[in-house]
Protein backbone atom coordinates (compact mmCIF):
# COMPACT_ATOMS: atom_id res chain seq x y z
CA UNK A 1 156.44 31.61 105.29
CA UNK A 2 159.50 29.59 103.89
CA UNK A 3 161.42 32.01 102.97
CA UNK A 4 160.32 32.77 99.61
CA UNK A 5 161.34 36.34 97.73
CA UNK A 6 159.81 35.42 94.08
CA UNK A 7 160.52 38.14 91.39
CA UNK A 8 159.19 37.55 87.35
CA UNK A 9 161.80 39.74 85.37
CA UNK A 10 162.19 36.67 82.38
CA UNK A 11 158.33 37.13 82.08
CA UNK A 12 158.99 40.96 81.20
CA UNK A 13 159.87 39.96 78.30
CA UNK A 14 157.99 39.33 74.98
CA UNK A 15 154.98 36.92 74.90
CA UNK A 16 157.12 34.83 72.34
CA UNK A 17 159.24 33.84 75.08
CA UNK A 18 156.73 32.32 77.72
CA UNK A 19 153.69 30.79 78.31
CA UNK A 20 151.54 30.32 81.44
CA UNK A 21 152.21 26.73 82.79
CA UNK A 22 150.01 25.14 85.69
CA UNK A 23 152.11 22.49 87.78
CA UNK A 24 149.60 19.37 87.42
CA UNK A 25 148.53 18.05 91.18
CA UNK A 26 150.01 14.59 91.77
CA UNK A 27 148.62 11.49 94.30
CA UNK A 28 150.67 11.76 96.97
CA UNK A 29 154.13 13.53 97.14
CA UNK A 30 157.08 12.15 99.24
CA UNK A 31 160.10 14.10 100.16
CA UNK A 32 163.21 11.27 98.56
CA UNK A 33 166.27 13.35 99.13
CA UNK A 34 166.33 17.53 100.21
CA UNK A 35 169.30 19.83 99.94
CA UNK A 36 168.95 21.49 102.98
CA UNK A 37 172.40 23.46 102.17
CA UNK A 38 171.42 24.93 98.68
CA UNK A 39 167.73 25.84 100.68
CA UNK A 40 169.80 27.80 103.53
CA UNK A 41 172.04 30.03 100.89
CA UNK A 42 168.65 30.68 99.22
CA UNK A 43 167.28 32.44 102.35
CA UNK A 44 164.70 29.39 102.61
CA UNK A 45 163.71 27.83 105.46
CA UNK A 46 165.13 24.20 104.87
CA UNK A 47 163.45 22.70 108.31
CA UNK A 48 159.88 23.91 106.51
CA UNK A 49 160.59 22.72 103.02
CA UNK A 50 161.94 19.35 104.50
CA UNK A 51 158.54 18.18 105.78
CA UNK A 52 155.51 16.87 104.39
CA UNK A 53 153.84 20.56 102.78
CA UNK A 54 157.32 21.70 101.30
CA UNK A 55 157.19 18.25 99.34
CA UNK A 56 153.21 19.15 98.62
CA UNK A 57 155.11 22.56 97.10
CA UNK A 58 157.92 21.05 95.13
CA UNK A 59 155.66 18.42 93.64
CA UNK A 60 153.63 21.31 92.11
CA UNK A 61 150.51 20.30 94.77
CA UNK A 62 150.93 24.09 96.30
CA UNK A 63 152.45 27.30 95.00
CA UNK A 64 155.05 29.26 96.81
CA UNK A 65 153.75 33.01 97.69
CA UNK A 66 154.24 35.17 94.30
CA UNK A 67 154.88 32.37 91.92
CA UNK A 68 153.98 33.04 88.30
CA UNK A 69 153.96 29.51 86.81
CA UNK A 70 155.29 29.92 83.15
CA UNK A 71 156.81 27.34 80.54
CA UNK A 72 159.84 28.91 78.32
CA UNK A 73 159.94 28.86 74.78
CA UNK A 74 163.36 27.95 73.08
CA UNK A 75 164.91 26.65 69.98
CA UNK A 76 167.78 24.09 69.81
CA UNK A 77 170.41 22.56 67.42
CA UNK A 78 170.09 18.07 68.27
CA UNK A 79 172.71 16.24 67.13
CA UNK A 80 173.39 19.31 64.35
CA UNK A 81 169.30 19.70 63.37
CA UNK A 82 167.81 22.88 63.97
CA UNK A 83 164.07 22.39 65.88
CA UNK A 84 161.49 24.74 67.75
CA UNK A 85 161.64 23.39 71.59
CA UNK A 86 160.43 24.93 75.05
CA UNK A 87 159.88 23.67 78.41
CA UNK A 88 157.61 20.15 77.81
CA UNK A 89 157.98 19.11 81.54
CA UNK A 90 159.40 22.24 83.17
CA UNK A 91 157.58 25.06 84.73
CA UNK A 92 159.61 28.12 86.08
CA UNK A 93 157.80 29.28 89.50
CA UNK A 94 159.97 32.34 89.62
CA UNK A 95 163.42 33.47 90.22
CA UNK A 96 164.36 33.75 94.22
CA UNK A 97 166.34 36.54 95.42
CA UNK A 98 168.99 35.39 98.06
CA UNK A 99 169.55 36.92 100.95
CA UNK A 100 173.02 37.96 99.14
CA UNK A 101 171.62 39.26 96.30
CA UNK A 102 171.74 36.60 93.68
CA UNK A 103 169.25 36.12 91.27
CA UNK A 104 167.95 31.97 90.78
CA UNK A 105 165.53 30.55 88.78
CA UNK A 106 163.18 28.06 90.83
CA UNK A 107 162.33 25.33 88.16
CA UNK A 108 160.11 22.52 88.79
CA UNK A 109 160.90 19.42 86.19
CA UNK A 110 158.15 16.71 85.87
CA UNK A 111 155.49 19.02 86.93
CA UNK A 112 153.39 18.04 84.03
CA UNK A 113 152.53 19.66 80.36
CA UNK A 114 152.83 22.96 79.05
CA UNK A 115 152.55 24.42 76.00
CA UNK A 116 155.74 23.02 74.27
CA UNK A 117 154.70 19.48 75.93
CA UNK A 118 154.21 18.20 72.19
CA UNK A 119 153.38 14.19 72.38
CA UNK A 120 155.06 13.86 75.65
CA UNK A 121 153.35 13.44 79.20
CA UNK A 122 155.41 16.41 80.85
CA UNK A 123 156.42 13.89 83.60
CA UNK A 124 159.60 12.33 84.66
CA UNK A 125 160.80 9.28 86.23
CA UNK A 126 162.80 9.38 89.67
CA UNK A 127 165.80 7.71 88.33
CA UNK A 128 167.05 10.50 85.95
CA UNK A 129 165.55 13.34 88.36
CA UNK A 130 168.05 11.55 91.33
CA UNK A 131 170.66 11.24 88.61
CA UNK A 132 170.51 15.21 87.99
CA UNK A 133 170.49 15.58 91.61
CA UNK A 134 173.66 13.49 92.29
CA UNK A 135 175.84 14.92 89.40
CA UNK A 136 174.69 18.41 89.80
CA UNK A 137 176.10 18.00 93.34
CA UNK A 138 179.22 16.59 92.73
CA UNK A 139 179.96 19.20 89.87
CA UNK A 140 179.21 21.96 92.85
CA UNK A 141 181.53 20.21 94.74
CA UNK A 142 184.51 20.28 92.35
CA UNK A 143 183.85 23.90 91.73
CA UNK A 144 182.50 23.41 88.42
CA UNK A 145 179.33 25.95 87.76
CA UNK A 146 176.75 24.17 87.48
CA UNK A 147 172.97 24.20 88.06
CA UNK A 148 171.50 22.90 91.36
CA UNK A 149 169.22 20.28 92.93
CA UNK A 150 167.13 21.65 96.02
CA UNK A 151 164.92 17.97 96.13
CA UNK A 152 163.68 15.54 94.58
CA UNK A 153 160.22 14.43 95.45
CA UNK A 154 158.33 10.94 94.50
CA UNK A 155 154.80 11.59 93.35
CA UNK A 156 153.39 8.12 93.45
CA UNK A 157 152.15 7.89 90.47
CA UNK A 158 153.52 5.54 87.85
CA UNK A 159 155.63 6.87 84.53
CA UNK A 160 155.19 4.67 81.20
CA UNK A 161 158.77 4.51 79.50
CA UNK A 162 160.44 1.68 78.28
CA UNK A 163 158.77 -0.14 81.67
CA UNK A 164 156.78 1.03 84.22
CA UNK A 165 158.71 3.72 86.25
CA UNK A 166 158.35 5.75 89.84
CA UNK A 167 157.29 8.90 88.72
CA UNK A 168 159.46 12.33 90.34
CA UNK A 169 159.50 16.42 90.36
CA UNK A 170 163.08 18.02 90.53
CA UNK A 171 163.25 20.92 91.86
CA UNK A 172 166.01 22.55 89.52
CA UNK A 173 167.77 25.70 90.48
CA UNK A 174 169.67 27.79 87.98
CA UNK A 175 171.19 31.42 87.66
CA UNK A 176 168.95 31.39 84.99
CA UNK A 177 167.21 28.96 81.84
CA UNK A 178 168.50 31.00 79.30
CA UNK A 179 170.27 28.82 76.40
CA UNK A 180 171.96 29.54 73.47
CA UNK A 181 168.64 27.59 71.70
CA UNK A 182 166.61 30.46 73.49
CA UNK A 183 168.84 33.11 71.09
CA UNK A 184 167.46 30.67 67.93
CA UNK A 185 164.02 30.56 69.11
CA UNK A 186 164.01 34.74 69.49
CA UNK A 187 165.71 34.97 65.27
CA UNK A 188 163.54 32.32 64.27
CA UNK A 189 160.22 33.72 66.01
CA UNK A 190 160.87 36.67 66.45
CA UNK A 191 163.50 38.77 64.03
CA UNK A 192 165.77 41.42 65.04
CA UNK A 193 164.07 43.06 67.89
CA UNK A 194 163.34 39.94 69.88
CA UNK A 195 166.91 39.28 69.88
CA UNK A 196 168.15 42.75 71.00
CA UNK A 197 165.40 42.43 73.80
CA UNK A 198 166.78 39.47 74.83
CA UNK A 199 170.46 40.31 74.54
CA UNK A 200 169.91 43.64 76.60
CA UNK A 201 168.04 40.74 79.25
CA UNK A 202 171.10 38.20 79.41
CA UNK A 203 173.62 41.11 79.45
CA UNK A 204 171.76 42.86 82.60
CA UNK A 205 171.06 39.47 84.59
CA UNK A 206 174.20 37.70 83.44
CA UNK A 207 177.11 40.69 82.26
CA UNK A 208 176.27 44.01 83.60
CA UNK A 209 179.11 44.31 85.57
CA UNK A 210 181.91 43.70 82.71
CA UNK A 211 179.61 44.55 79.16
CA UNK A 212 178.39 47.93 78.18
CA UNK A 213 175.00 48.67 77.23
CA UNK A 214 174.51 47.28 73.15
CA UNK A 215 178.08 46.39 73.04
CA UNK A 216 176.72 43.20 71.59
CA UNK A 217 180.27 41.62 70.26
CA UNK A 218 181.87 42.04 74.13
CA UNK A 219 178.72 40.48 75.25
CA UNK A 220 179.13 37.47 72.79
CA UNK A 221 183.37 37.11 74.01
CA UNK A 222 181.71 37.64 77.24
CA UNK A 223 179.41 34.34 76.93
CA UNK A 224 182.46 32.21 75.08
CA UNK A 225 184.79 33.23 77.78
CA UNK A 226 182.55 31.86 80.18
CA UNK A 227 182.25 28.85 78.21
CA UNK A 228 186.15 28.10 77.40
CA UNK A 229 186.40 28.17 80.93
CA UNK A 230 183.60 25.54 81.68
CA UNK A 231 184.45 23.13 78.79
CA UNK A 232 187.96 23.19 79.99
CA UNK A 233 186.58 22.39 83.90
CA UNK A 234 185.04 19.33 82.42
CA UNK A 235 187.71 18.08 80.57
CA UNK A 236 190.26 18.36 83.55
CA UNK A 237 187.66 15.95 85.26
CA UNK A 238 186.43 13.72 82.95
CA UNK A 239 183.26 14.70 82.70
CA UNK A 240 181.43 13.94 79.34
CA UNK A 241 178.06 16.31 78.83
CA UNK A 242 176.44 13.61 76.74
CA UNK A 243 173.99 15.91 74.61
CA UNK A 244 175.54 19.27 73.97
CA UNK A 245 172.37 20.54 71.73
CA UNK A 246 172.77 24.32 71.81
CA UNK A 247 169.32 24.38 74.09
CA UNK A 248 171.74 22.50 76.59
CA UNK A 249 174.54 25.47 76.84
CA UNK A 250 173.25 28.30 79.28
CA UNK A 251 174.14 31.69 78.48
CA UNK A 252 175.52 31.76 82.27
CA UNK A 253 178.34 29.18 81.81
CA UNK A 254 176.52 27.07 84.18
CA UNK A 255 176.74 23.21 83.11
CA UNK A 256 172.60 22.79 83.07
CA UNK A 257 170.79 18.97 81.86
CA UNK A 258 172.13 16.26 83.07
CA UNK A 259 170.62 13.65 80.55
CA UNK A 260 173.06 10.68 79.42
CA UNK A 261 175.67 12.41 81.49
CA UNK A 262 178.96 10.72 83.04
CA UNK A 263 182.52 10.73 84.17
CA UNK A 264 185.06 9.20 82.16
CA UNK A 265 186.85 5.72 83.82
CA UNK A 266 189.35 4.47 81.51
CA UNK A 267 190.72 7.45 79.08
CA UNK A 268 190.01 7.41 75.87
CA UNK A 269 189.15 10.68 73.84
CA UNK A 270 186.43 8.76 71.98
CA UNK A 271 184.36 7.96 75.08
CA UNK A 272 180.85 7.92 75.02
CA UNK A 273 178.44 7.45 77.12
CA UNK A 274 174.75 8.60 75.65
CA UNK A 275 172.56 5.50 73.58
CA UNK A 276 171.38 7.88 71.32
CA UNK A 277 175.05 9.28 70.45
CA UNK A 278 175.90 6.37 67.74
CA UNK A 279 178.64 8.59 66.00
CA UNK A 280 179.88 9.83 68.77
CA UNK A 281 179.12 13.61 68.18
CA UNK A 282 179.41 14.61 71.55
CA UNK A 283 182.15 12.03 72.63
CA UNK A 284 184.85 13.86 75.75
CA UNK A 285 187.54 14.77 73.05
CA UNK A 286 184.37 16.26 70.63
CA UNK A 287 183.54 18.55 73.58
CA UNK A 288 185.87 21.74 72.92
CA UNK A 289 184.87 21.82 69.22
CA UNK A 290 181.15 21.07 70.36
CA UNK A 291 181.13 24.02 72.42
CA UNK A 292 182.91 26.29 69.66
CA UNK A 293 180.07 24.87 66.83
CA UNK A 294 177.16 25.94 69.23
CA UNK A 295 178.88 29.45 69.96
CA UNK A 296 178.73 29.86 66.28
CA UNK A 297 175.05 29.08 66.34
CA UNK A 298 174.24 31.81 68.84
CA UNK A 299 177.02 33.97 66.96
CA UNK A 300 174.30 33.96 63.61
CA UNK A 301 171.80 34.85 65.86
CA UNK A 302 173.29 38.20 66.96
CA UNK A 303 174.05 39.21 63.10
CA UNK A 304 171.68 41.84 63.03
CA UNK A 305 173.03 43.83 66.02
CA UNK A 306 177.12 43.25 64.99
CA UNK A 307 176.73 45.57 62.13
CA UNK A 308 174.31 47.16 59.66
CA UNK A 309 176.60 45.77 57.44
CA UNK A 310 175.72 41.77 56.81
CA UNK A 311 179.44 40.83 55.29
CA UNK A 312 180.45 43.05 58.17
CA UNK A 313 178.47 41.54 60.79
CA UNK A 314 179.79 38.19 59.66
CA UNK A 315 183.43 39.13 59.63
CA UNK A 316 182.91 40.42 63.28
CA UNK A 317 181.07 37.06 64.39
CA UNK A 318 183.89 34.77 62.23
CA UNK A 319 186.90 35.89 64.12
CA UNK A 320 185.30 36.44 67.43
CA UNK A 321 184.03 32.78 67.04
CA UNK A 322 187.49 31.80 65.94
CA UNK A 323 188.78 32.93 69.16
CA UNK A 324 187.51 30.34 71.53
CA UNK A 325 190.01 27.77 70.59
CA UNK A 326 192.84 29.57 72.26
CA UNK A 327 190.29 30.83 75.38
CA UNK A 328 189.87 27.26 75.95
CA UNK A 329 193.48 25.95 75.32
CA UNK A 330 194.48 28.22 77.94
CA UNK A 331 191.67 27.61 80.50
CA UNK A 332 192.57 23.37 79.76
CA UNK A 333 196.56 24.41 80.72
CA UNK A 334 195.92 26.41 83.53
CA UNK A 335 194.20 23.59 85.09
CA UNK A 336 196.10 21.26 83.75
CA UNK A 337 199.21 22.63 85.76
CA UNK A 338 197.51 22.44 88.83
CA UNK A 339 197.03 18.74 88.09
CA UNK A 340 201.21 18.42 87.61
CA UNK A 341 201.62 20.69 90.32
CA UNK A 342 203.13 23.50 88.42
CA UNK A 343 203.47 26.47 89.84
CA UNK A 344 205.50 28.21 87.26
CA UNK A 345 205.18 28.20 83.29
CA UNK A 346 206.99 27.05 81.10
CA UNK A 347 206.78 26.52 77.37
CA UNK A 348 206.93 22.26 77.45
CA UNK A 349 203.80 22.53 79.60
CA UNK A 350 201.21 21.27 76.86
CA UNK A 351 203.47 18.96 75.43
CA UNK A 352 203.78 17.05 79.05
CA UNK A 353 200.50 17.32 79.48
CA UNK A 354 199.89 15.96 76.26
CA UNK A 355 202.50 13.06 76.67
CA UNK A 356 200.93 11.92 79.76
CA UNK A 357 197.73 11.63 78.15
CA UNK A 358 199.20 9.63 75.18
CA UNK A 359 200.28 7.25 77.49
CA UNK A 360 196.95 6.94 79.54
CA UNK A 361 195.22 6.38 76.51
CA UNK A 362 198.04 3.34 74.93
CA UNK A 363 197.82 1.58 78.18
CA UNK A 364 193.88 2.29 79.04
CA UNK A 365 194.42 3.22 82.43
CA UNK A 366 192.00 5.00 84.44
CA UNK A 367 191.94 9.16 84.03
CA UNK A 368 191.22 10.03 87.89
CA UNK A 369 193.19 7.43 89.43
CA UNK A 370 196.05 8.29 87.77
CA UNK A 371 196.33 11.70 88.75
CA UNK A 372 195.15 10.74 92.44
CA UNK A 373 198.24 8.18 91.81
CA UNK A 374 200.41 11.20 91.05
CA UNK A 375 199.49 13.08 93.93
CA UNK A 376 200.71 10.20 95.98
CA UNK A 377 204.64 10.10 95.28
CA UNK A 378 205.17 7.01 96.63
CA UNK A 379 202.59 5.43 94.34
CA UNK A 380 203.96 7.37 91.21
CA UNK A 381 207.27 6.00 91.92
CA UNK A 382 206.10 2.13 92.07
CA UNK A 383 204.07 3.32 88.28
CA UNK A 384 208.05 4.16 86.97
CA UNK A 385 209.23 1.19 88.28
CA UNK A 386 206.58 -0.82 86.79
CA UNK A 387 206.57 0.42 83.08
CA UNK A 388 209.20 1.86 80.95
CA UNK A 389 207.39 4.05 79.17
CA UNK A 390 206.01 5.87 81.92
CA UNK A 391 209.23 5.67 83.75
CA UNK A 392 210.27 8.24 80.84
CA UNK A 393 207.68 10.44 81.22
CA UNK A 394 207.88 10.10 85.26
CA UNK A 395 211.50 11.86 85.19
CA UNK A 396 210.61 13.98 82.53
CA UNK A 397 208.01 15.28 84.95
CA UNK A 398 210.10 15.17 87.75
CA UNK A 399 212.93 17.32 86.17
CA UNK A 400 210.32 19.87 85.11
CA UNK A 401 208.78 20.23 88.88
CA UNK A 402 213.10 20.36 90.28
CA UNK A 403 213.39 23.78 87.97
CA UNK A 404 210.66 24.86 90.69
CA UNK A 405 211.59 27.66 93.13
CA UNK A 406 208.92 26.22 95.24
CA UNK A 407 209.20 23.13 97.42
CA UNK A 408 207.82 19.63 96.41
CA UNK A 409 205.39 20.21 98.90
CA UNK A 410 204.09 23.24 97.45
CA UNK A 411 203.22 21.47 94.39
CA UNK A 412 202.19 17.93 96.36
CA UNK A 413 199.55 20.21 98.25
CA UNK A 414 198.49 22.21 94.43
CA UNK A 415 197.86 18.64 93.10
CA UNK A 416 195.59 17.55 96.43
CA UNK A 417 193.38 20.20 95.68
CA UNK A 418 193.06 19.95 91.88
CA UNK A 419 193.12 15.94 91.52
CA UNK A 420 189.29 14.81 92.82
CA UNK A 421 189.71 11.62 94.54
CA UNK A 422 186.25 10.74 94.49
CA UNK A 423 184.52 11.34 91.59
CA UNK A 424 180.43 9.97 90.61
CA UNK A 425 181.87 6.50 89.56
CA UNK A 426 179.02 5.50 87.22
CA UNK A 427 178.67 2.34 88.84
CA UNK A 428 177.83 3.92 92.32
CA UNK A 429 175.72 6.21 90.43
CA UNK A 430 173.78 3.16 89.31
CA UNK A 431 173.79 1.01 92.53
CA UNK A 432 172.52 4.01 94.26
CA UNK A 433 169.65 4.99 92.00
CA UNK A 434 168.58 1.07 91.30
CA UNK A 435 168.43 1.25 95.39
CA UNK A 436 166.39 4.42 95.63
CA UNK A 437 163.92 2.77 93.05
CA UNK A 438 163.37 0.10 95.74
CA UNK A 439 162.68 3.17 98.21
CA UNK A 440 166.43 1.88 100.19
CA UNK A 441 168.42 5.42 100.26
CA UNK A 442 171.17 4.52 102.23
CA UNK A 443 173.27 3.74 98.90
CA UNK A 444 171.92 7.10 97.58
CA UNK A 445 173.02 8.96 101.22
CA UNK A 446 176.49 7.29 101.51
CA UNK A 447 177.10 8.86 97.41
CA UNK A 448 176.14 11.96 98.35
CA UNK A 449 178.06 12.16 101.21
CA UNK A 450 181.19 11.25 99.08
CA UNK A 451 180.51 13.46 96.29
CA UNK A 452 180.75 16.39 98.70
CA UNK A 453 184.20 16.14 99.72
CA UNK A 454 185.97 15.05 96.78
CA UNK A 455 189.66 16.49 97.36
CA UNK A 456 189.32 14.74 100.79
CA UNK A 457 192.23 12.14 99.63
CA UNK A 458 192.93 11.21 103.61
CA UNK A 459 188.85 10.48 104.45
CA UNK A 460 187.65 9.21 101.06
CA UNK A 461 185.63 5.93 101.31
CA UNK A 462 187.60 3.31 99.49
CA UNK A 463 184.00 1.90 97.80
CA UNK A 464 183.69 5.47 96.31
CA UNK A 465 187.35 5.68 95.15
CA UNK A 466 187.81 2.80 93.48
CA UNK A 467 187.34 2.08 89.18
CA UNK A 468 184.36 -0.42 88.40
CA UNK A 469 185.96 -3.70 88.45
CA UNK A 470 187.70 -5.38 85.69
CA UNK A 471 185.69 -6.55 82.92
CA UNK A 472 182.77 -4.76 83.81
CA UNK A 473 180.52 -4.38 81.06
CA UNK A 474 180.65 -1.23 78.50
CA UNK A 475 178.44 1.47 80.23
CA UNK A 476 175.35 3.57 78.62
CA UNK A 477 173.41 6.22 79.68
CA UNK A 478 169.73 7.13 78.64
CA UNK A 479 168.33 10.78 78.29
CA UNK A 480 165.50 9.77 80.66
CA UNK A 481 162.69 11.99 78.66
């Protein structure tokens, strides 16, 4: 029967941490886009998922076999103010084991209220439910972790925002839901023992393999490892979060919520994207320090089990929070050679990188392009010719990649498979969700399609490479709640 191998270990733990959630029956669900892929490596049997009773199921209509609808509970830091959160339109049916033995939560988002609902209707609208679905896609495909999309499914029934909306259910999978804001909501509600219980949970589902039992301060590097690595993904693409609240950073080191996400187009370290971001908290050059201030949150948290010792316990937490700057600088370099085509290390490294970016930024030039540009020799060369100052950096670069042993090649090859060539241009994003709205997919199909192969630099469709045209208007991006 589809494939489904539900197991409840998240609702083992405390009653603080959960509450029973019914999905709420809609009118009449309609399969808009399915990811038959993500079904298949989840031992699910796409072909019966893609038809008219697996939307019935991921619209909340049905239940899979041993589902245990629940809402989580969880605490967050927005825009730097502490609030008591949980899941107001998300209902976890379960986590799936796959037929290799990982754990994933099965999350349905827009399946009505819960507990934690508050004033809101615990729906959601199927533009920002296809937006999470497109992004969370493309980040797979860049080899970014990431939460996934399995569908999206229209309900056909209307959502009251702004305007009248097309309402939709994601179905949201994830190694797990569990957030640095769920580590506030166990101090806050809980005390002490709620957060060792769920420590001891995220270090068995998430760290068992590298983090001894109660060796709570590994566990914490453990987490901010995982996160200097993912910060420093995004910023080698782009890629600005949008609403970094500490609910939004998964224990995992998966990116999860993709609200007023987008990738960057012209560089600027200042960009953002969000309409609710007006001082640009969680602008693409904020992000590193972002992810360091929300470590620190879930650092306070774990006090109690550092050390009996408070002035102790925050020494411990201080300089293990202190470390991430260098985790991340050297995450952002390693990647950042692959961009250059380095292949060996040397000490100027940052400072070239760092160069290069100064000069993107003075002459506004677009951050994927030029990289894709570099990639192409020919096309770097016609850059030197055509402005001085990169001409200097251009045979600075060039000088640096001759004290190679390797071949030019070599490092033309490295920088194929680190520069993306296709990246979710906002405006495709847009033109293909303002055609889904009109029930027209093909916009929505051709992304997709894109957004899977984005190192492809010899196939890539030239609509889905391109910047948005000059003097396009300033771009925003709405949380979609």
């Amino acid at each position: 029967m589809q494939g489904w191998r539900l197991e409840h270990t998240y609702a083992g733990l405390p009653a603080l941490f959960h509450a029973r959630a019914e999905p709420a029956p809609v009118a009449s669900p309609r399969m808009v886009v399915f990811n038959a892929e993500l079904a298949e490596a989840m031992g699910l049997d796409a072909g019966a998922l893609d038809a008219p009773e697996g939307a019935a199921l991921l619209a909340g209509n049905a239940l899979p076999p041993g589902a245990q609808p629940i809402a989580q509970a969880y605490a967050g830091h927005q825009f730097g103010y502490f609030t008591t959160l949980g899941d107001g339109r998300a209902i976890l049916l379960g986590e799936q084991i796959t037929p290799d033995g990982r754990r994933l939560d099965v999350q349905l988002k827009g399946a009505g209220r819960t507990r934690y609902s508050r004033r809101g209707d615990g729906r959601a609208a199927i533009g920002p439910m296809l937006r999470e679905f497109v992004i969370s896609e493309a980040m797979h495909a860049l080899g970014i972790p990431t939460t996934r999309s399995l569908a999206v499914v229209a309900t056909g029934e209307p959502v009251y925002r702004e305007r009248v909306l097309p309402g939709a259910v994601l179905t949201r999978v994830a190694a797990s839901h569990l957030r640095v804001g769920t580590f506030e909501w166990a101090a806050a509600e809980g005390g002490p023992d709620a957060v060792r219980a769920l420590a001891g949970y995220a270090r068995v589902r998430h760290y068992a393999a590298s983090v001894d039992e109660e060796a709570w301060r590994d566990l914490f590097d453990a987490i901010a490892e995982r996160q200097a690595s993912l910060i420093a993904q995004w910023q080698l693409v782009g890629f600005v979060h949008g609403v970094m609240n500490t609910d939004n950073m998964a224990i995992s080191g998966e990116t999860i919520d993709y609200g007023p996400c987008a990738f960057m187009d012209t560089y600027d370290p200042e960009t953002v994207f969000s309409s609710i971001d007006a001082d640009g908290r969680y602008a693409y050059g904020n992000q590193p320090g972002i992810a360091q201030w929300n470590l620190a949150r879930l650092a306070e948290t774990l006090l109690p089990l550092l050390a009996d010792d408070r002035a102790n316990a925050i020494d411990i937490a201080t300089e293990a929070v202190a470390r991430f700057a260098g985790r991340f600088q050297h995450y952002w370099l390693l990647g950042m050679r692959t961009k250059l085509g380095l292949l060996t290390v040397e000490s100027e490294d940052a400072g070239l990188a760092d160069a290069l970016l100064t000069w993107m930024h003075e002459r506004r030039v677009d951050y994927s392009e030029t990289f894709r540009q570099l990639a192409s020799p020919g096309e770097a060369e016609a850059m030197a010719r055509s402005d001085a100052a990169f001409a200097e950096w251009h045979a600075r670069w060039r000088a640096r990649l001759a004290r190679q042993p390797q071949a030019h090649d070599d490092a033309v090859r490295l920088m194929r498979r680190s520069n993306p060539v296709v990246i979710a241009r906002n405006h495709k994003v847009e033109e293909a969700l303002a055609a889904a709205e009109r029930n027209d997919l093909a916009p929505l199909e051709r992304l997709l399609a894109a957004l899977r192969a984005p190192y492809d630099h010899a196939g890539a469709p030239a609509e889905f490479r391109q910047p948005p045209p000059s003097g396009a208007p300033g771009y925003r991006t709405f949380c979609g709640t």
